[in-house]
N, C-alpha and C. Protein backbone atom coordinates (compact mmCIF):
# COMPACT_ATOMS: atom_id res chain seq x y z
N UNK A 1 -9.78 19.82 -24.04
CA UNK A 1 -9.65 21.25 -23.90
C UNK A 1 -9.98 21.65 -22.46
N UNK A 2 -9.29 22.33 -21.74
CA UNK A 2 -8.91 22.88 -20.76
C UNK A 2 -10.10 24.43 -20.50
N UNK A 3 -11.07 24.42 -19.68
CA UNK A 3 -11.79 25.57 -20.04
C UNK A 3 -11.20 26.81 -18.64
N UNK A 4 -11.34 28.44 -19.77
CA UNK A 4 -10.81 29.08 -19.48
C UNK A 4 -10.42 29.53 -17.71
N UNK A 5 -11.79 28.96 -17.01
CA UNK A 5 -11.64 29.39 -15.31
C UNK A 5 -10.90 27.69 -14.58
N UNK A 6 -10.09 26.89 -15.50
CA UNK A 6 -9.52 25.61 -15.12
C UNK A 6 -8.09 25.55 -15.18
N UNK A 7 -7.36 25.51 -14.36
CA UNK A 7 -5.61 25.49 -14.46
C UNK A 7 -4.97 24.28 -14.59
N UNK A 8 -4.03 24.23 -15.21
CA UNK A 8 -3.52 22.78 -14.46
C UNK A 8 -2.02 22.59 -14.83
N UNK A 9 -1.34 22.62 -13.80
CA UNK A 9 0.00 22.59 -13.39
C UNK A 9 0.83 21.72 -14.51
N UNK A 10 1.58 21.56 -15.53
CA UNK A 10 2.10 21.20 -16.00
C UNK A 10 2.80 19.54 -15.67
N UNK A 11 3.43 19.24 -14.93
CA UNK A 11 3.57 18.39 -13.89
C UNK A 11 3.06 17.47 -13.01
N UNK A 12 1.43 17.98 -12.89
CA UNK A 12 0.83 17.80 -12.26
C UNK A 12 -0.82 17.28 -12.66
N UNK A 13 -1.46 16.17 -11.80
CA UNK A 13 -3.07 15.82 -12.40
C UNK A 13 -3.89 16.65 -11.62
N UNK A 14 -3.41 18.13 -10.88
CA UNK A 14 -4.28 18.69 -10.05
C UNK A 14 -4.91 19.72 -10.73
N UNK A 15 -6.50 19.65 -10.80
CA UNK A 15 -7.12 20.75 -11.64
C UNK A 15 -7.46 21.60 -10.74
N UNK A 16 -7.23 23.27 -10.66
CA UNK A 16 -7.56 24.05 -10.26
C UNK A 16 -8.73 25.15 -10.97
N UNK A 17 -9.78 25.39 -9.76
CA UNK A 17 -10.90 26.08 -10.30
C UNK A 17 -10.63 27.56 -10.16
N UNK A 18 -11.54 28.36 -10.52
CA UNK A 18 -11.40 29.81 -10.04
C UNK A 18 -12.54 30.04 -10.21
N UNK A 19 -13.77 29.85 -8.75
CA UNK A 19 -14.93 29.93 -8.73
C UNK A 19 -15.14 31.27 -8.14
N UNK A 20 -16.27 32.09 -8.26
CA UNK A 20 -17.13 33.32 -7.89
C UNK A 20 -17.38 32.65 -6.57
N UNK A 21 -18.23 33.42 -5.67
CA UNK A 21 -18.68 32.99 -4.31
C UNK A 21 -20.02 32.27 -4.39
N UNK A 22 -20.66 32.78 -5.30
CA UNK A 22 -21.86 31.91 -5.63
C UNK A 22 -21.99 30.28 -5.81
N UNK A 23 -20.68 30.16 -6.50
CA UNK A 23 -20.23 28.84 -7.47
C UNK A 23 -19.65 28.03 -6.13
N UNK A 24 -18.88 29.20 -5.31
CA UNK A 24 -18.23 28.48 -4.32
C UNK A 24 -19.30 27.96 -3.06
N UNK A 25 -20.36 28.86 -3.00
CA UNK A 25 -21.37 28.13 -1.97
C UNK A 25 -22.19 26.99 -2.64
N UNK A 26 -22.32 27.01 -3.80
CA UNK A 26 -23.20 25.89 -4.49
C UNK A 26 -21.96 24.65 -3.96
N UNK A 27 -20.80 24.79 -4.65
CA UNK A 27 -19.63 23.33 -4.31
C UNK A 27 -20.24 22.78 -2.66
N UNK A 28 -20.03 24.01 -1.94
CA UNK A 28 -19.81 23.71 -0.60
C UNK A 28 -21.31 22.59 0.20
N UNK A 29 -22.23 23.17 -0.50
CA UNK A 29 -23.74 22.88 -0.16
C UNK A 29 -23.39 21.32 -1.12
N UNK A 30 -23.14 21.12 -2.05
CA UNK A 30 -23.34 19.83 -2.86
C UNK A 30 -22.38 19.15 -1.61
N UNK A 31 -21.34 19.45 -0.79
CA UNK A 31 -20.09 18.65 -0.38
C UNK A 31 -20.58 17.97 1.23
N UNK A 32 -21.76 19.16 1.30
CA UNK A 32 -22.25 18.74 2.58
C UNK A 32 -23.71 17.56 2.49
N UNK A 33 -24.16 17.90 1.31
CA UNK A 33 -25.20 17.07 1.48
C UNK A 33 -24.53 15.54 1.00
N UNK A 34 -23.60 15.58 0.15
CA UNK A 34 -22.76 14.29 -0.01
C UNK A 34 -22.13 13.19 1.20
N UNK A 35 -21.29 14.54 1.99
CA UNK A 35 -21.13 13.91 3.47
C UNK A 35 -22.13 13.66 4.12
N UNK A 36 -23.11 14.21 4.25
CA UNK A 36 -24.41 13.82 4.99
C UNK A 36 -25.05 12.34 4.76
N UNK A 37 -24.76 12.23 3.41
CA UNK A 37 -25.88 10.84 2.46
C UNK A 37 -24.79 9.79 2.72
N UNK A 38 -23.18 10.19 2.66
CA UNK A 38 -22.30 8.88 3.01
C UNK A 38 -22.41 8.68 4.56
N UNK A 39 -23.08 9.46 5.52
CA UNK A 39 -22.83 9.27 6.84
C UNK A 39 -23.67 8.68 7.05
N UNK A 40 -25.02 8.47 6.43
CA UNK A 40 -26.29 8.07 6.58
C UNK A 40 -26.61 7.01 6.13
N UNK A 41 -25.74 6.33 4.79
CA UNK A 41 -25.61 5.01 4.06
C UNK A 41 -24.38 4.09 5.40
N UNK A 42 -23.74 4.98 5.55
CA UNK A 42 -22.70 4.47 6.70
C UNK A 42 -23.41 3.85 8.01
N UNK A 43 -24.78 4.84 8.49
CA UNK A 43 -25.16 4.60 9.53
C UNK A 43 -26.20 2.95 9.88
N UNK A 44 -26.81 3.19 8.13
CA UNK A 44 -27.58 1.99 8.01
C UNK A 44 -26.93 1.04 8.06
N UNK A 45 -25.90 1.16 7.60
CA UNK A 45 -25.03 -0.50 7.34
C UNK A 45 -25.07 -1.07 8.47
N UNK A 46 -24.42 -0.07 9.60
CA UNK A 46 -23.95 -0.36 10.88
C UNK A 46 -25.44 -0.56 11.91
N UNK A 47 -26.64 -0.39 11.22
CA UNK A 47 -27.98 -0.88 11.48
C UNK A 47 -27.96 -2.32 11.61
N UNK A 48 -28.09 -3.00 9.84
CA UNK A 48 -28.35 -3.61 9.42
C UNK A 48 -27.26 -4.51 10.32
N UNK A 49 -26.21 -4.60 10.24
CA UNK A 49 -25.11 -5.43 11.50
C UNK A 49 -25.27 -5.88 12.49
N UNK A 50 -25.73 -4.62 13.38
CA UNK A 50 -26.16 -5.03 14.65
C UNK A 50 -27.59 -5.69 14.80
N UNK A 51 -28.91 -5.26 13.40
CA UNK A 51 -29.57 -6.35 14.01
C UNK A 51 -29.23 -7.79 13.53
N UNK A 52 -28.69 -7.71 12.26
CA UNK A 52 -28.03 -9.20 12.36
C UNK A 52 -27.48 -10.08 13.08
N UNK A 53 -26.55 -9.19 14.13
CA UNK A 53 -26.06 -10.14 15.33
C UNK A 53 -26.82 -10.03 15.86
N UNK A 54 -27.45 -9.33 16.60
CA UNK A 54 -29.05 -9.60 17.33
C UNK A 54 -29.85 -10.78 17.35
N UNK A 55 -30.15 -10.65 15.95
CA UNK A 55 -30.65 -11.87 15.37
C UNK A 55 -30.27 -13.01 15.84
N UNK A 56 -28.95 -13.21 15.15
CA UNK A 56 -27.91 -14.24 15.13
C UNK A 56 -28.18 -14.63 16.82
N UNK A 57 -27.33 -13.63 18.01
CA UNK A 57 -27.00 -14.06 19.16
C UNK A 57 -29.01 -14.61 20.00
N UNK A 58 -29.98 -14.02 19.74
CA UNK A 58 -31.12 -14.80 20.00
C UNK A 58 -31.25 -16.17 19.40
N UNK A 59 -30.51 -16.84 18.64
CA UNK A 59 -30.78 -17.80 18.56
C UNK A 59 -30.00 -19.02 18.79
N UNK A 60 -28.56 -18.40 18.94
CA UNK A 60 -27.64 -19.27 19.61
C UNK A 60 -27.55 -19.09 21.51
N UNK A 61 -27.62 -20.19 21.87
CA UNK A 61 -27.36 -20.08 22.99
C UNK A 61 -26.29 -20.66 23.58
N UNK A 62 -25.85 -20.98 24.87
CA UNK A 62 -24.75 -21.84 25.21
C UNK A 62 -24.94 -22.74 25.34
N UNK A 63 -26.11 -24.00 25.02
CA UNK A 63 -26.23 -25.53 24.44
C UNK A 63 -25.46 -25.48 23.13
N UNK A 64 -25.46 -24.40 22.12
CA UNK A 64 -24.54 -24.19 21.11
C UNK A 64 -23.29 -23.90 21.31
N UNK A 65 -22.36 -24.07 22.02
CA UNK A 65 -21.46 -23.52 22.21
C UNK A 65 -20.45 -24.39 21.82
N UNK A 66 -20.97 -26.13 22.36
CA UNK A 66 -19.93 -27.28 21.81
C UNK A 66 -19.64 -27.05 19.99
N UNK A 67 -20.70 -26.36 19.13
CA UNK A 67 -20.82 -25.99 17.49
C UNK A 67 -20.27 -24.87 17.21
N UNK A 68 -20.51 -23.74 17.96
CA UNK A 68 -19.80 -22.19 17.41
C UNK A 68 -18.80 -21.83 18.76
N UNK A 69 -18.74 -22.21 19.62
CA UNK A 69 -17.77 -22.26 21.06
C UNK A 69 -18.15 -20.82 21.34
N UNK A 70 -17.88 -20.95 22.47
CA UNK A 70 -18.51 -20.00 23.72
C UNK A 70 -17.52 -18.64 23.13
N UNK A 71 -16.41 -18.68 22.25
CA UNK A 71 -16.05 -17.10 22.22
C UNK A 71 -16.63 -16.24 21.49
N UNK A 72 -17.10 -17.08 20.15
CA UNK A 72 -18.00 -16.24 19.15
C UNK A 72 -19.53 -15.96 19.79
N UNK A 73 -20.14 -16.50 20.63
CA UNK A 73 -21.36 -15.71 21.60
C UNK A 73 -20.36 -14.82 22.20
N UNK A 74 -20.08 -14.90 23.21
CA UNK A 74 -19.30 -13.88 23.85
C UNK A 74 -18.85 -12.66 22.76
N UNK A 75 -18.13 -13.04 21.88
CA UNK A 75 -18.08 -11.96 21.18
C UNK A 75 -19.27 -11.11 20.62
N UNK A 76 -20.07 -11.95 19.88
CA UNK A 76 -21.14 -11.86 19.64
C UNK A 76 -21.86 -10.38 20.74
N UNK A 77 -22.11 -11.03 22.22
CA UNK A 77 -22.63 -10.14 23.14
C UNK A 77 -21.67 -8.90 23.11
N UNK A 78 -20.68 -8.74 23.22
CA UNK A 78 -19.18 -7.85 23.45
C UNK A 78 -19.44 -6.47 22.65
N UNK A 79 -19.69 -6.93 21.00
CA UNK A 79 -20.23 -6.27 19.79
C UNK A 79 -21.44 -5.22 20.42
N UNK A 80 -22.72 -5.97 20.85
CA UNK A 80 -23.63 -5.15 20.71
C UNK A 80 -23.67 -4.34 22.49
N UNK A 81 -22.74 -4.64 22.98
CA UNK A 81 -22.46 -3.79 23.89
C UNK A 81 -21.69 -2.60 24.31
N UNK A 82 -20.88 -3.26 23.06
CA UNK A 82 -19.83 -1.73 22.52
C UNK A 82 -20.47 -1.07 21.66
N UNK A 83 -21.67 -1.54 20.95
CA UNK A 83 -22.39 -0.53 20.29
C UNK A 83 -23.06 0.61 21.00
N UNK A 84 -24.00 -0.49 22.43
CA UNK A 84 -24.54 0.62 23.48
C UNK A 84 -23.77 2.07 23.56
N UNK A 85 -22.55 1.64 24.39
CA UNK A 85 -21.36 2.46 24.64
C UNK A 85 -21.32 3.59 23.53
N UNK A 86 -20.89 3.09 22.21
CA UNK A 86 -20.83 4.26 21.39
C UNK A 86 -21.41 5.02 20.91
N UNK A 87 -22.98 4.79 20.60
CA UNK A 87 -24.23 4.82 20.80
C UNK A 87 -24.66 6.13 21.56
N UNK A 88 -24.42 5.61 23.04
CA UNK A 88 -24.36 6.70 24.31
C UNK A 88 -23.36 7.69 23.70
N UNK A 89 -22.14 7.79 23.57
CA UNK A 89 -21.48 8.66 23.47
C UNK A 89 -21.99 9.53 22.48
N UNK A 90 -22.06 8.94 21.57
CA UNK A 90 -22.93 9.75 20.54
C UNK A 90 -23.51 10.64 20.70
N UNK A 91 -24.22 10.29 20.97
CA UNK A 91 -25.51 10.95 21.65
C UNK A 91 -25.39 12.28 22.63
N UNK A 92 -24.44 11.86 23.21
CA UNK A 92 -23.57 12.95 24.52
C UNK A 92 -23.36 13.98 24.12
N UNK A 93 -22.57 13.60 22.94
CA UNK A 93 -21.59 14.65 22.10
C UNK A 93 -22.59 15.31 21.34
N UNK A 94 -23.68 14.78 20.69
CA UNK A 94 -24.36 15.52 19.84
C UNK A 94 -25.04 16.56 20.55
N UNK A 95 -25.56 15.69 21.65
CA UNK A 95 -26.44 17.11 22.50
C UNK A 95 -25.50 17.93 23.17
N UNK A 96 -24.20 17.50 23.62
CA UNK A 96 -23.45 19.08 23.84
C UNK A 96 -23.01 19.75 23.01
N UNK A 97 -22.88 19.79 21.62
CA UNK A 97 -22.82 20.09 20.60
C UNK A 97 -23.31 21.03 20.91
N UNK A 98 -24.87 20.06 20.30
CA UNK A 98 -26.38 21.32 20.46
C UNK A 98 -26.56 21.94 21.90
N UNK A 99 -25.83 21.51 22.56
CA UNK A 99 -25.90 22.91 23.51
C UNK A 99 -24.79 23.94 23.19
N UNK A 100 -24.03 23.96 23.13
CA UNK A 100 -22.48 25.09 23.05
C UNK A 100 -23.46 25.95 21.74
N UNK A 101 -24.27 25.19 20.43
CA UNK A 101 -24.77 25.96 19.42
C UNK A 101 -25.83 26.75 20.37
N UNK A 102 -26.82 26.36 20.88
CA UNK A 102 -27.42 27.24 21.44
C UNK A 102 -27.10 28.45 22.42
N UNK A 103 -26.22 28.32 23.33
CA UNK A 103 -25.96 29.24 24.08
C UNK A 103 -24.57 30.09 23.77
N UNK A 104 -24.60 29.82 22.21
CA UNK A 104 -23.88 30.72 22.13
C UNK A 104 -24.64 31.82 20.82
N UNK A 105 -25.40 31.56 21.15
CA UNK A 105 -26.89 32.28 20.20
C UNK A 105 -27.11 33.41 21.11
């Protein structure tokens, strides 16, 4: 059963709501803290990675290289240097962000 504020197109698997503004700021607040918790499970992963290669590249050196060959270090280093990089940018962007929010206060 189909409840009365729920539509749904004949044709179609698209359910349409017809929420109040109340209902509609509650959705909106649940949608952000969702994106927030996947950006944040996202961020750890990409933690947990880089110290793994971390890890990993402290213990291989280039006496290892005849066993894992010199591209997977190299790569290895490449990784956590493009992390720097993105890292920085990050960072850039966030604080001009938070500046354009502030001065336009």
């Amino acid at each position: 059963m189909i409840l009365s504020f729920l539509t749904q197109q004949p044709s179609s698997n698209v359910i349409q709501a017809k929420l109040n503004s109340a209902s509609k700021s509650l959705v909106s607040s649940w949608l952000k803290i969702a994106r927030d918790n996947l950006e944040a499970r996202f961020k750890e992963q990409g933690e947990w990675i880089l110290e793994d290669v971390q890890m990993v590249l402290t213990q291989v050196t280039q006496d290892d290289d005849w066993l894992f060959g010199e591209e997977l270090r190299r790569e290895g280093m490449e990784l956590v240097t493009e992390h720097q990089k993105l890292e920085n940018d990050r960072r850039y962007v966030g604080v001009k962000y938070e500046f354009r929010s502030i001065s336009s206060i």
